[in-house]
N, C-alpha and C. Protein backbone atom coordinates (compact mmCIF):
# COMPACT_ATOMS: atom_id res chain seq x y z
N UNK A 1 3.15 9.58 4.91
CA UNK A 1 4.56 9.86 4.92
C UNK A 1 4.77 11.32 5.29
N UNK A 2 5.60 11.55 6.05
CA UNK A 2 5.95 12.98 6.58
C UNK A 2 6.77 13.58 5.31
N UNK A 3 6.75 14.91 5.14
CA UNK A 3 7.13 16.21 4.22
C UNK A 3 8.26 16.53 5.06
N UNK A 4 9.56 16.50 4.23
CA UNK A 4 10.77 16.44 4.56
C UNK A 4 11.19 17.95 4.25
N UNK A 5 12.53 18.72 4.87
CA UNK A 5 12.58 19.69 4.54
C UNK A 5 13.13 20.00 3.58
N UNK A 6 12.99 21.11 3.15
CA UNK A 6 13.26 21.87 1.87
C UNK A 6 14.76 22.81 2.12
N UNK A 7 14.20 23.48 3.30
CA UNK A 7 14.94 24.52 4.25
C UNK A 7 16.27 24.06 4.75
N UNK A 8 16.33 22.77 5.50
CA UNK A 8 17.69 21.93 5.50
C UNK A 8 18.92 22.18 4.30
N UNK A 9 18.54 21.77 3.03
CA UNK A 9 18.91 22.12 1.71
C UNK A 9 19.24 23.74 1.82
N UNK A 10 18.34 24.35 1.83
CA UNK A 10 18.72 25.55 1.27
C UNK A 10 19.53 26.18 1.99
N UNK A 11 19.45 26.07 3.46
CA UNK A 11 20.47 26.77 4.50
C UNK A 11 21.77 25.81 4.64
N UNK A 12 21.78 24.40 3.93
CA UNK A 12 23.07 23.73 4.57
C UNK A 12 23.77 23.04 3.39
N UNK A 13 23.37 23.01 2.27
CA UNK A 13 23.98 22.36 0.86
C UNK A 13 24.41 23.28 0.18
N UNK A 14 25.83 23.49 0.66
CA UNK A 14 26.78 24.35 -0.56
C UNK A 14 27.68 23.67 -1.46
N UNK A 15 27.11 22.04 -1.63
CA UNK A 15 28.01 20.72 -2.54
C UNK A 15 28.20 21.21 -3.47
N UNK A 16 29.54 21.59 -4.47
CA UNK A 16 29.68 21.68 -5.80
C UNK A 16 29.87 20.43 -6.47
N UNK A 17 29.13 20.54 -7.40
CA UNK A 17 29.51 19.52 -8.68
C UNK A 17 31.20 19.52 -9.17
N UNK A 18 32.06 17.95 -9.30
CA UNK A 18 33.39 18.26 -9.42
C UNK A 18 33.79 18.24 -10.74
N UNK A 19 32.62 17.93 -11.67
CA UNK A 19 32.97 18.01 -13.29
C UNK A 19 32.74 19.66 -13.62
N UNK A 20 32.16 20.37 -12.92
CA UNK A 20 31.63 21.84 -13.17
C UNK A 20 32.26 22.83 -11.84
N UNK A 21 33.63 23.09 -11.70
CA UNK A 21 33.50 24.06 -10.30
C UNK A 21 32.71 25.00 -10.02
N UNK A 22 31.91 25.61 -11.05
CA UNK A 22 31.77 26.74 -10.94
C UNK A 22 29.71 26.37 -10.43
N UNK A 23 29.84 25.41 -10.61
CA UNK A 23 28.50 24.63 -10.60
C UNK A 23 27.82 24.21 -8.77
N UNK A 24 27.88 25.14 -8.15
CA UNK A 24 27.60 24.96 -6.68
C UNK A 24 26.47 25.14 -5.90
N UNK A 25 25.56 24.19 -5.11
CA UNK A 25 24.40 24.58 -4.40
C UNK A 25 24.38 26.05 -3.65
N UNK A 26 23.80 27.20 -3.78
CA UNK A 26 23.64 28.78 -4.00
C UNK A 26 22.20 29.28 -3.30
N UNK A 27 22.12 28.06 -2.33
CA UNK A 27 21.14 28.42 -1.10
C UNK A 27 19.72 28.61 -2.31
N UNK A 28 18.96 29.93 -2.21
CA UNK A 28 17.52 30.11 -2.65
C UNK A 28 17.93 30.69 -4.64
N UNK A 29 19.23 30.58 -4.35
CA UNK A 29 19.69 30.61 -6.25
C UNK A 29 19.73 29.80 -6.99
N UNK A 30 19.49 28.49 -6.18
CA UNK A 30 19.76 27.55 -7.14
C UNK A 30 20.78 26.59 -6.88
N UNK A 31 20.30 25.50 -7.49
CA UNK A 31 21.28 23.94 -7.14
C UNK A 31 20.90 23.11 -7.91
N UNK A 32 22.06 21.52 -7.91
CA UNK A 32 21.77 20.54 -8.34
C UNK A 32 21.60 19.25 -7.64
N UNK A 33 20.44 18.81 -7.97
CA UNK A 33 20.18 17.35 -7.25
C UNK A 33 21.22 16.67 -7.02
N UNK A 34 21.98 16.14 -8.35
CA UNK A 34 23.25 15.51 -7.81
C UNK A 34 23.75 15.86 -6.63
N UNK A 35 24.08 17.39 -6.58
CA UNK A 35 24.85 17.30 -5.98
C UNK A 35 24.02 17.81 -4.03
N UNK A 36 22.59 17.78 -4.38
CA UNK A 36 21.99 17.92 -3.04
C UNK A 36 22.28 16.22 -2.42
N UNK A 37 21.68 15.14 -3.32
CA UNK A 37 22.17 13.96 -2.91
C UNK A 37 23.58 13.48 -2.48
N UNK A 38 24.51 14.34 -2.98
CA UNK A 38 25.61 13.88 -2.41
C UNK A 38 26.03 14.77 -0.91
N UNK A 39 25.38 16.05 -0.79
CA UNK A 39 25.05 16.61 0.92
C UNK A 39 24.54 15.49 1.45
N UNK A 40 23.25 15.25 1.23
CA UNK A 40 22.08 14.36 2.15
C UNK A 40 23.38 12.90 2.36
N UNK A 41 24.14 12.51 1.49
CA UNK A 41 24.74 10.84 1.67
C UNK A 41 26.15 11.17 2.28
N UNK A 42 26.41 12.75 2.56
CA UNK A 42 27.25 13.19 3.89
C UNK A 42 27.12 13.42 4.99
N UNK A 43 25.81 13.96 4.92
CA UNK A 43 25.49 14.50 6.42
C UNK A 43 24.74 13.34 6.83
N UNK A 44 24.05 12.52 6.58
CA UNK A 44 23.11 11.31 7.04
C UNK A 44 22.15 11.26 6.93
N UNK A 45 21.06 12.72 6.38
CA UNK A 45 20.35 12.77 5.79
C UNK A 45 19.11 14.19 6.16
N UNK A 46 17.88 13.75 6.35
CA UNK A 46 17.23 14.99 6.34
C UNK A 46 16.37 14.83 7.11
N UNK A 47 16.29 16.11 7.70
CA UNK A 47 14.82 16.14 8.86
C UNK A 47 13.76 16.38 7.92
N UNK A 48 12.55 16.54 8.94
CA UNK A 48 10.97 16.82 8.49
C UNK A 48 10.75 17.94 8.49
N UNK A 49 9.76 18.45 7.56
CA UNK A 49 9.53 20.11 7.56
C UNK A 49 9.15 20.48 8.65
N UNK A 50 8.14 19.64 9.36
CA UNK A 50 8.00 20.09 10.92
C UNK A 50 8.91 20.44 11.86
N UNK A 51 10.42 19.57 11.61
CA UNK A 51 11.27 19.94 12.69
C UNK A 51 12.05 21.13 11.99
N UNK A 52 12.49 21.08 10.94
CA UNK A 52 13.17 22.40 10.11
C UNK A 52 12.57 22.78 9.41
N UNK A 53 11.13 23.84 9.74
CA UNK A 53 10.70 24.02 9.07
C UNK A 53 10.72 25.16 7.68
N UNK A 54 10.02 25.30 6.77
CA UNK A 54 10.69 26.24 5.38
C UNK A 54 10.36 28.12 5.37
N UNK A 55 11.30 28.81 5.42
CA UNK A 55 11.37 30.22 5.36
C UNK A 55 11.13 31.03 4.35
N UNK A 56 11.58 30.74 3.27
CA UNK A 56 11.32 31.03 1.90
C UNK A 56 12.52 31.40 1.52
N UNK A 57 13.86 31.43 2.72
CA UNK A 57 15.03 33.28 2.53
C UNK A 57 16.07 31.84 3.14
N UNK A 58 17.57 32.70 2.44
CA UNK A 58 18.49 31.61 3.26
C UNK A 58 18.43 31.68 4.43
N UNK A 59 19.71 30.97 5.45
CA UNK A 59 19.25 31.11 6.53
C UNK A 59 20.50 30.21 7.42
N UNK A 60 20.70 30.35 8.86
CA UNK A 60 21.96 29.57 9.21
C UNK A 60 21.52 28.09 9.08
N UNK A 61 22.44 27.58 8.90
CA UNK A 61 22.18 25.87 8.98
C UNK A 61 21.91 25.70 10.16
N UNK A 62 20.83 24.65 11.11
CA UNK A 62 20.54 24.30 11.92
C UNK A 62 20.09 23.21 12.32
N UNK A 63 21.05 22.50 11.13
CA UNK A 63 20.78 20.75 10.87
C UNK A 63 20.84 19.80 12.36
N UNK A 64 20.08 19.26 13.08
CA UNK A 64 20.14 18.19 13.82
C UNK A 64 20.38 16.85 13.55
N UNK A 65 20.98 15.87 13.33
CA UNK A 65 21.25 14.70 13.24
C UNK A 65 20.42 13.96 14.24
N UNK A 66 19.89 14.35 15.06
CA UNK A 66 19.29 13.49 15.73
C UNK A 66 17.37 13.33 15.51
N UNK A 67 17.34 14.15 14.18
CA UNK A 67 16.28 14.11 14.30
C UNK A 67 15.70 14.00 12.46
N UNK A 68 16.70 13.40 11.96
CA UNK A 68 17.07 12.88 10.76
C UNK A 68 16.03 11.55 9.93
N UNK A 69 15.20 12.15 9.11
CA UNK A 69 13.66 10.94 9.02
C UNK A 69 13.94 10.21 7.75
N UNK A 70 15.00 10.84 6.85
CA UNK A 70 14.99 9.98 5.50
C UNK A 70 16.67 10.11 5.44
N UNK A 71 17.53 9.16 5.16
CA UNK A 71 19.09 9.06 4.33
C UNK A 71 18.64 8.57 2.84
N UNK A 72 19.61 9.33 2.74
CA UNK A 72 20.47 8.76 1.17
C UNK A 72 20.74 7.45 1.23
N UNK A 73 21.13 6.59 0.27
CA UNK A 73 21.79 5.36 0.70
C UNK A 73 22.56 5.62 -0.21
N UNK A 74 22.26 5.93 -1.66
CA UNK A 74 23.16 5.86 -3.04
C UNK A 74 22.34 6.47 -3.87
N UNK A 75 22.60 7.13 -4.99
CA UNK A 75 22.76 8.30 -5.97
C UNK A 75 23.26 7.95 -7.10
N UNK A 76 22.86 8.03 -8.51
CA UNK A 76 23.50 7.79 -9.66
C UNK A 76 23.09 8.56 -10.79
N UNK A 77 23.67 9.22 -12.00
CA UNK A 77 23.36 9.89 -12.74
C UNK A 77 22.99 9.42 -14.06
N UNK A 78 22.08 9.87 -14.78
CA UNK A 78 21.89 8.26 -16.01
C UNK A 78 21.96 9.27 -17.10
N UNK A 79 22.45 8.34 -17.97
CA UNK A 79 23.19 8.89 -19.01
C UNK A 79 22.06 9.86 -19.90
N UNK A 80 21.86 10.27 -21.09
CA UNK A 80 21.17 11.51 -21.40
C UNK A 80 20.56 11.04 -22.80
N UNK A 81 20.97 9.34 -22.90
CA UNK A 81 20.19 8.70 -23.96
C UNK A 81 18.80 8.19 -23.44
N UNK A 82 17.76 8.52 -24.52
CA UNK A 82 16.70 8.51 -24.08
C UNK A 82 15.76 7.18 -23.62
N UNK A 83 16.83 6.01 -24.42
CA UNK A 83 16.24 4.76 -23.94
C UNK A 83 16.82 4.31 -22.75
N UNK A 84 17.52 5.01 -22.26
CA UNK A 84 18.39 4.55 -21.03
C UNK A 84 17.94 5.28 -20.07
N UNK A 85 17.05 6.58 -20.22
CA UNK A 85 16.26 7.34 -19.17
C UNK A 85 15.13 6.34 -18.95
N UNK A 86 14.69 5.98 -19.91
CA UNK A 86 12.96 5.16 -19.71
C UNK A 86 13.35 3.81 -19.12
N UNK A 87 14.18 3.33 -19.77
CA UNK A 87 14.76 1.98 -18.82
C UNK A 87 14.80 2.26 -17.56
N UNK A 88 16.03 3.32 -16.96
CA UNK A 88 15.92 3.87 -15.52
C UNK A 88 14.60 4.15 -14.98
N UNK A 89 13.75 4.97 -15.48
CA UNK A 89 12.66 4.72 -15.02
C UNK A 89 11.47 3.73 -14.80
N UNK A 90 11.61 2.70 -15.59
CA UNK A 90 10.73 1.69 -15.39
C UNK A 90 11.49 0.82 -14.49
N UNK A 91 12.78 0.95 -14.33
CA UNK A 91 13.30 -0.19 -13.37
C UNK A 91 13.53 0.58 -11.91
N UNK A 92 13.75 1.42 -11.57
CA UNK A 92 13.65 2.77 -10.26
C UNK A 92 12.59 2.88 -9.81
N UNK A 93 12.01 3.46 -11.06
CA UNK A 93 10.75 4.67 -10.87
C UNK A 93 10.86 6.34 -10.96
N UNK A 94 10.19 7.32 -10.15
CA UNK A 94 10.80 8.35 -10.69
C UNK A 94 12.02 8.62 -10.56
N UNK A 95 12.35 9.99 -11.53
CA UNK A 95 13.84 10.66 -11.40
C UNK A 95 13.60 12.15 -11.44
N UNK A 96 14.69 12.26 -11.06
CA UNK A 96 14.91 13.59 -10.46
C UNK A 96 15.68 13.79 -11.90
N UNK A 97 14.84 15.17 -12.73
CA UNK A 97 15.56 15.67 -13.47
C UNK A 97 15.81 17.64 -13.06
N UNK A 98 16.61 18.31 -13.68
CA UNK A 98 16.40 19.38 -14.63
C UNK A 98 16.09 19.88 -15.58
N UNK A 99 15.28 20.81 -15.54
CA UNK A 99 15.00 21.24 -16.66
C UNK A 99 14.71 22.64 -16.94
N UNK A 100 14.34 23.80 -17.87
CA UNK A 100 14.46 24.79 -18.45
C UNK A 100 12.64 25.05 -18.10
N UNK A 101 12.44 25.72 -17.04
CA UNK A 101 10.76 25.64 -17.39
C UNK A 101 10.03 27.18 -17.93
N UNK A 102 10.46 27.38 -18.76
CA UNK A 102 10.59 28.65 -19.66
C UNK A 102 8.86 28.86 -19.97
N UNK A 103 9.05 27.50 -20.50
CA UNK A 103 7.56 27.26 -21.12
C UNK A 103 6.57 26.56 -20.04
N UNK A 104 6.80 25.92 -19.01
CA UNK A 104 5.96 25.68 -17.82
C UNK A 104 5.55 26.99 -17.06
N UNK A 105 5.63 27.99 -16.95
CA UNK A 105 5.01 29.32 -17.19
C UNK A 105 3.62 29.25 -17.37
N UNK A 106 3.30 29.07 -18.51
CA UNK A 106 1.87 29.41 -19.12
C UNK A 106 1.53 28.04 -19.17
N UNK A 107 1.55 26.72 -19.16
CA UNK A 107 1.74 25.46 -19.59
C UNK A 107 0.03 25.53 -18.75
N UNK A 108 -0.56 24.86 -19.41
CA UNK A 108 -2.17 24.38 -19.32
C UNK A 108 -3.28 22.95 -19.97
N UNK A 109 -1.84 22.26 -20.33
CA UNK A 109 -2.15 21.12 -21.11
C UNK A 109 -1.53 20.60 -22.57
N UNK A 110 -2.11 19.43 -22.82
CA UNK A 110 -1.47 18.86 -23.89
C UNK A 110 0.06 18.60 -23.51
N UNK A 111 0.55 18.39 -25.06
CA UNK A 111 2.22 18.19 -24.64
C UNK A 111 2.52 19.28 -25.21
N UNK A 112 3.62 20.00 -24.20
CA UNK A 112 4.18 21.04 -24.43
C UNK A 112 5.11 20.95 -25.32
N UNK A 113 5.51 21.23 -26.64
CA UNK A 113 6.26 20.98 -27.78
C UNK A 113 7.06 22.09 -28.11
N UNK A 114 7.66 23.11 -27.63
CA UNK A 114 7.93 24.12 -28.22
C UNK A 114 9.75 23.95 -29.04
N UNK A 115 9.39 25.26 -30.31
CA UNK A 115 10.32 25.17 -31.29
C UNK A 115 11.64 25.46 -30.43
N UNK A 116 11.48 26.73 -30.04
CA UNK A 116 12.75 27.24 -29.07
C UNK A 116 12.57 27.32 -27.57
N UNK A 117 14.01 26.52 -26.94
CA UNK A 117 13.60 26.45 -25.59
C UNK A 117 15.42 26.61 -24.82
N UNK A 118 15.37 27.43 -24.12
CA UNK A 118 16.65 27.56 -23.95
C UNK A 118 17.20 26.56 -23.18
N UNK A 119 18.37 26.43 -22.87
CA UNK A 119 19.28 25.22 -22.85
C UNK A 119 19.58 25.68 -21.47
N UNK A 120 19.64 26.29 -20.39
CA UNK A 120 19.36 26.68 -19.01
C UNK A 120 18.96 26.16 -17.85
N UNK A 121 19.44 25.29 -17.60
CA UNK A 121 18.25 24.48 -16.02
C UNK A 121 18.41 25.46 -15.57
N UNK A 122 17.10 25.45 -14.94
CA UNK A 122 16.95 26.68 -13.62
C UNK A 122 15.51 26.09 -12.96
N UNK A 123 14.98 24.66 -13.39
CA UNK A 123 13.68 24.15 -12.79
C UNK A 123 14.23 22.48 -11.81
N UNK A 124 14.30 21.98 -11.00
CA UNK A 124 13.86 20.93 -10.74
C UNK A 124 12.64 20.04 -10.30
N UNK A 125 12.62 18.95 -11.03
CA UNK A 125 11.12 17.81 -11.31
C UNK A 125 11.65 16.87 -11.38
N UNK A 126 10.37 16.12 -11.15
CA UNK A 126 10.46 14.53 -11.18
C UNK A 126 9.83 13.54 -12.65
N UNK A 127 10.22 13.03 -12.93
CA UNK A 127 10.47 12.47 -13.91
C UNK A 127 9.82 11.38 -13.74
N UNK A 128 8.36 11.20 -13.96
CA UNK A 128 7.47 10.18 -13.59
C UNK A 128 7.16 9.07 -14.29
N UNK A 129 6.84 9.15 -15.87
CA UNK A 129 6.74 8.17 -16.64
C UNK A 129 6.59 9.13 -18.22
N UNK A 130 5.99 8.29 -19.41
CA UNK A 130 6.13 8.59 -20.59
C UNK A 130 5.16 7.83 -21.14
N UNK A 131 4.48 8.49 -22.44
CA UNK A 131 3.33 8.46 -23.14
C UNK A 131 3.92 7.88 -24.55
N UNK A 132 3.01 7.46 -25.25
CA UNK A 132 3.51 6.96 -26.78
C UNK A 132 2.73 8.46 -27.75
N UNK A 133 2.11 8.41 -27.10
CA UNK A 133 1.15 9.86 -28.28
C UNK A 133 0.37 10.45 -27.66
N UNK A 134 0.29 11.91 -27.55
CA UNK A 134 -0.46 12.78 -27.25
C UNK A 134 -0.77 13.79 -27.53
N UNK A 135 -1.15 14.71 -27.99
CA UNK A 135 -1.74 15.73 -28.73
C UNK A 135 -0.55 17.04 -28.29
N UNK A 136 0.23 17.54 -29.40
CA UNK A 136 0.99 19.00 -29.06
C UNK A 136 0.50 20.25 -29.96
N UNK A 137 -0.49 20.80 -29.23
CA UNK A 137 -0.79 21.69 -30.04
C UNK A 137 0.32 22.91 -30.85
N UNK A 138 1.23 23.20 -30.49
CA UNK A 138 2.11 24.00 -31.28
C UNK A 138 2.62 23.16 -32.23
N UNK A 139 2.66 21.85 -32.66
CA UNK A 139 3.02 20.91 -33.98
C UNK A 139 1.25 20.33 -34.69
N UNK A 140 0.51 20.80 -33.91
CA UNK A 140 -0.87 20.43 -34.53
C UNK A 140 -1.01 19.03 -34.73
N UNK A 141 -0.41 17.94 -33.79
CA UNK A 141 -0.12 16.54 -34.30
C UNK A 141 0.08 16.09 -33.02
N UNK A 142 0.18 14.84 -32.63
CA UNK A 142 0.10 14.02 -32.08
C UNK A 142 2.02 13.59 -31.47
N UNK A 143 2.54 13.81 -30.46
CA UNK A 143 3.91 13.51 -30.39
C UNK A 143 3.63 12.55 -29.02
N UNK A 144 5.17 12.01 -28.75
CA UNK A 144 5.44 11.02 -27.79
C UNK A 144 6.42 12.24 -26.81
N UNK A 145 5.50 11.50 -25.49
CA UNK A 145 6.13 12.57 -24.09
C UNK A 145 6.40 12.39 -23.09
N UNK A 146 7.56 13.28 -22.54
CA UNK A 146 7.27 12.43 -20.94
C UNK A 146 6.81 13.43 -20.15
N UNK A 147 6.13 12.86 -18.77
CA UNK A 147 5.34 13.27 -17.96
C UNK A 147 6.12 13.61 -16.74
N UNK A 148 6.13 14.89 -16.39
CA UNK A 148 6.75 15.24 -15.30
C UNK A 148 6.02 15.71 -14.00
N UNK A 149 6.37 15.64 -12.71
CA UNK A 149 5.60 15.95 -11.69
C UNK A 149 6.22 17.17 -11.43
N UNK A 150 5.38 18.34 -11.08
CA UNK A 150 5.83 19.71 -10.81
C UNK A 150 5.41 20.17 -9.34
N UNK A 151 6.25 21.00 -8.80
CA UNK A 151 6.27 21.39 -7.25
C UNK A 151 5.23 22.77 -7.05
N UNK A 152 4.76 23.28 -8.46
CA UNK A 152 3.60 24.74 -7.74
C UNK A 152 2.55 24.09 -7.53
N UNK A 153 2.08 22.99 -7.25
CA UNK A 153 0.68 22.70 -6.72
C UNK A 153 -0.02 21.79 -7.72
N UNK A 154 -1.26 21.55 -7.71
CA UNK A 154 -2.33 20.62 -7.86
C UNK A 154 -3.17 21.57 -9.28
N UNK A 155 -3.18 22.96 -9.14
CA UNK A 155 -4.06 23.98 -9.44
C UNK A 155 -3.20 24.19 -10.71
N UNK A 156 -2.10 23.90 -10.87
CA UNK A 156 -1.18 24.71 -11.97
C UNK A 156 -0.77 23.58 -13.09
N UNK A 157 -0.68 23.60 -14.38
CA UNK A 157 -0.67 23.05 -15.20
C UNK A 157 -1.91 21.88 -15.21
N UNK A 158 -1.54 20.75 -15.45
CA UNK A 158 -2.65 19.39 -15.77
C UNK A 158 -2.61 19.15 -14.38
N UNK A 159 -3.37 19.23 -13.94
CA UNK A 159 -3.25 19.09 -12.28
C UNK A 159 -1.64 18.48 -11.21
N UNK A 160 -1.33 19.47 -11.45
CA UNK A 160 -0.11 19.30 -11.57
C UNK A 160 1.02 18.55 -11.88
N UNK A 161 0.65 18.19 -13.02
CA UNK A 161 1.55 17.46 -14.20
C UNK A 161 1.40 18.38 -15.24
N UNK A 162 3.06 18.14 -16.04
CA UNK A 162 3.37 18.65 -17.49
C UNK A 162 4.04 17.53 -18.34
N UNK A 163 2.95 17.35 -19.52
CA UNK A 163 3.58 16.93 -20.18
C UNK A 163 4.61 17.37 -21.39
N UNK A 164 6.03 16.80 -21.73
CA UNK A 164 7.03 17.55 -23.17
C UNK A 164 7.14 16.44 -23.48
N UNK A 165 7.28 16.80 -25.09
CA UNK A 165 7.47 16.27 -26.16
C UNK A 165 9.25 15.36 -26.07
N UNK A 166 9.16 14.16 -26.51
CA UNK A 166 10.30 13.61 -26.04
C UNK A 166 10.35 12.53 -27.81
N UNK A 167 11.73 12.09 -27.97
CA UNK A 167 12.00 11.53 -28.92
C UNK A 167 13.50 12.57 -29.70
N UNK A 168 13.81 11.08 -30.81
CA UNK A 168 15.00 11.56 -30.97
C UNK A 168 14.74 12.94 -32.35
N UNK A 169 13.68 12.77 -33.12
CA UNK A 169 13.43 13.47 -34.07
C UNK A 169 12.91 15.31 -33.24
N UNK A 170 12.81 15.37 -32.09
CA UNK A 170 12.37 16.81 -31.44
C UNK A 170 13.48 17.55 -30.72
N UNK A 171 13.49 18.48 -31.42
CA UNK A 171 15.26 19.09 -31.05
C UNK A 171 14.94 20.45 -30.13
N UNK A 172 15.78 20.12 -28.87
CA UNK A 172 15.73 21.42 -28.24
C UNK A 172 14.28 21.11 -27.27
N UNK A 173 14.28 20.14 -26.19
CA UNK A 173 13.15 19.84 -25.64
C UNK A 173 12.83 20.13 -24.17
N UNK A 174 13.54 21.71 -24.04
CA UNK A 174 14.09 22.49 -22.85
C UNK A 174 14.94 21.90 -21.81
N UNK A 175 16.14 21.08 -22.58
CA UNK A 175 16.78 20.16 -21.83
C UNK A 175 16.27 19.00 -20.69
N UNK A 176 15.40 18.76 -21.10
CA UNK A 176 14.31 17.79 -19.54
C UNK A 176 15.18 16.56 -19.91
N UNK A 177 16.46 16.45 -20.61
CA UNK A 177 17.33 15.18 -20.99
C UNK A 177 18.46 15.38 -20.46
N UNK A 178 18.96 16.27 -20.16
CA UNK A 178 20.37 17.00 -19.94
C UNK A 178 20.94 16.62 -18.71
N UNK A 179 19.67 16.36 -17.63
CA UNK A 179 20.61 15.72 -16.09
C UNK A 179 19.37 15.44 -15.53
N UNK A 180 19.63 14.18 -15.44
CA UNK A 180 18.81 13.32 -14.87
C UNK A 180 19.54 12.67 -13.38
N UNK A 181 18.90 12.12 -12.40
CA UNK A 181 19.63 11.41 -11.49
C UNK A 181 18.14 10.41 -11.03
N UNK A 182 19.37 9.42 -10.31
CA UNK A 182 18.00 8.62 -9.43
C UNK A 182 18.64 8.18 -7.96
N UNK A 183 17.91 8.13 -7.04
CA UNK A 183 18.47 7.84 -5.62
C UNK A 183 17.97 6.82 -5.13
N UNK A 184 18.40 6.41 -4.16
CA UNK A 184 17.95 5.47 -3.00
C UNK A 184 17.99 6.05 -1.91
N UNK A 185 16.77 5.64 -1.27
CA UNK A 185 17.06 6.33 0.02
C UNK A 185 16.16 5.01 1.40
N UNK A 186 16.11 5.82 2.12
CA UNK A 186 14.90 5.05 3.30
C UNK A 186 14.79 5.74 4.26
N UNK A 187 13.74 6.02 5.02
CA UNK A 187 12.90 6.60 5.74
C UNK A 187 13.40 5.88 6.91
N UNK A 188 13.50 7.04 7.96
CA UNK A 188 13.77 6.22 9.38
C UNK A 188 12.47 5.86 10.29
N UNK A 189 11.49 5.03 9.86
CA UNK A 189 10.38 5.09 10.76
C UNK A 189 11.03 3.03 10.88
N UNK A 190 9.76 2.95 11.85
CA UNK A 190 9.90 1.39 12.03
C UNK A 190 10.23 0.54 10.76
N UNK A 191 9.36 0.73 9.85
CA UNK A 191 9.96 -0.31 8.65
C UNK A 191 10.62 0.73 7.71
N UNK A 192 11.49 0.34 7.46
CA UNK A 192 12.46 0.64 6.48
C UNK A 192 11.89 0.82 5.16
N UNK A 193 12.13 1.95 4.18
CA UNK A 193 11.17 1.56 3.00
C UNK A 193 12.05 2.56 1.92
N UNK A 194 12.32 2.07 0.70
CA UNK A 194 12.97 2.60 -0.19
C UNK A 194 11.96 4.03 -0.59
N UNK A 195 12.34 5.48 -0.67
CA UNK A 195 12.09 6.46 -1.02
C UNK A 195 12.39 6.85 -2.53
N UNK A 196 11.23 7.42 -3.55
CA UNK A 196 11.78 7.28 -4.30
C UNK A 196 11.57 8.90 -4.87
């Protein structure tokens, strides 16, 4: 599967969220999935990093439509109860969350459990699946977690997975509950194929 761009997004999604005005895609400052999915299910969708490829810095939009490898089809936001995230995920697959990665910093294993975690998205991840028990060393015990896929590489955390502590008794779980979304999409090659 071809690596879609990043750069598209950052030079051409200025979507604000309409429950939050103040809440607007901010080029290399920052954004929200929601509301990148609702760019991508305007414009028609997204080229390949090869054709737009990534700068690191904003940059003019230089979106082609004609050379457009994955659309949106539909977008939905799931509610912030936790059996209704795992449901979404076992019936989807992953999700696109936010989250606070304060503590993905130093993160090197186990489940990350921490007491205080600020309430801040400023990370986006994918939201892969969930564990019944796994070892959190800052509670010295055994907690239930979910498993997230992270974008610095293979080399960084559990090969690049983090696991946090999830359940209703763990308070303050760097918001990885707070905004969740899930999409549909499909790839423009010969067969059609749901993106997830």
């Amino acid at each position: 599967m071809e690596v879609l761009s990043e750069q598209q997004l950052v030079d051409c999604d200025h979507e604000c969220d309409t429950s939050e005005p103040d809440s607007c895609d901010v080029v290399c400052n920052g954004g929200l999935m929601a509301s990148a999915f609702s760019y991508l299910l305007k414009s028609g969708g997204l080229e390949r990093e090869k054709d737009y490829p990534y700068t690191g810095k904003d940059g003019t939009c230089k979106f082609d439509k004609s050379k457009i490898d994955a659309s949106v089809q539909n977008y939905s936001v799931v509610t912030v109860d936790e059996e209704q995230i795992a449901a979404n995920l076992v019936k989807y697959g992953p999700l696109a969350i936010g989250i606070n990665a304060a503590y993905m910093q130093t993160y090197i294993g186990g489940v990350s459990c921490p007491y205080i975690c600020g309430r801040h998205l400023d990370h986006g991840v994918l939201l892969i699946g969930y564990g019944a028990s796994g070892f959190a060393p800052s509670r010295f015990k055994e907690k239930p977690y979910w498993i997230v896929k992270n974008s610095w590489g293979e080399n960084w955390g559990d090969q690049g997975y983090y696991k946090i502590c999830r359940g209703s008794n763990v308070r303050n779980k760097c918001s990885v509950d707070s905004m969740v979304s899930t999409v549909s999409a499909t790839h423009s090659s010969k067969e059609e194929q749901a993106l997830v």
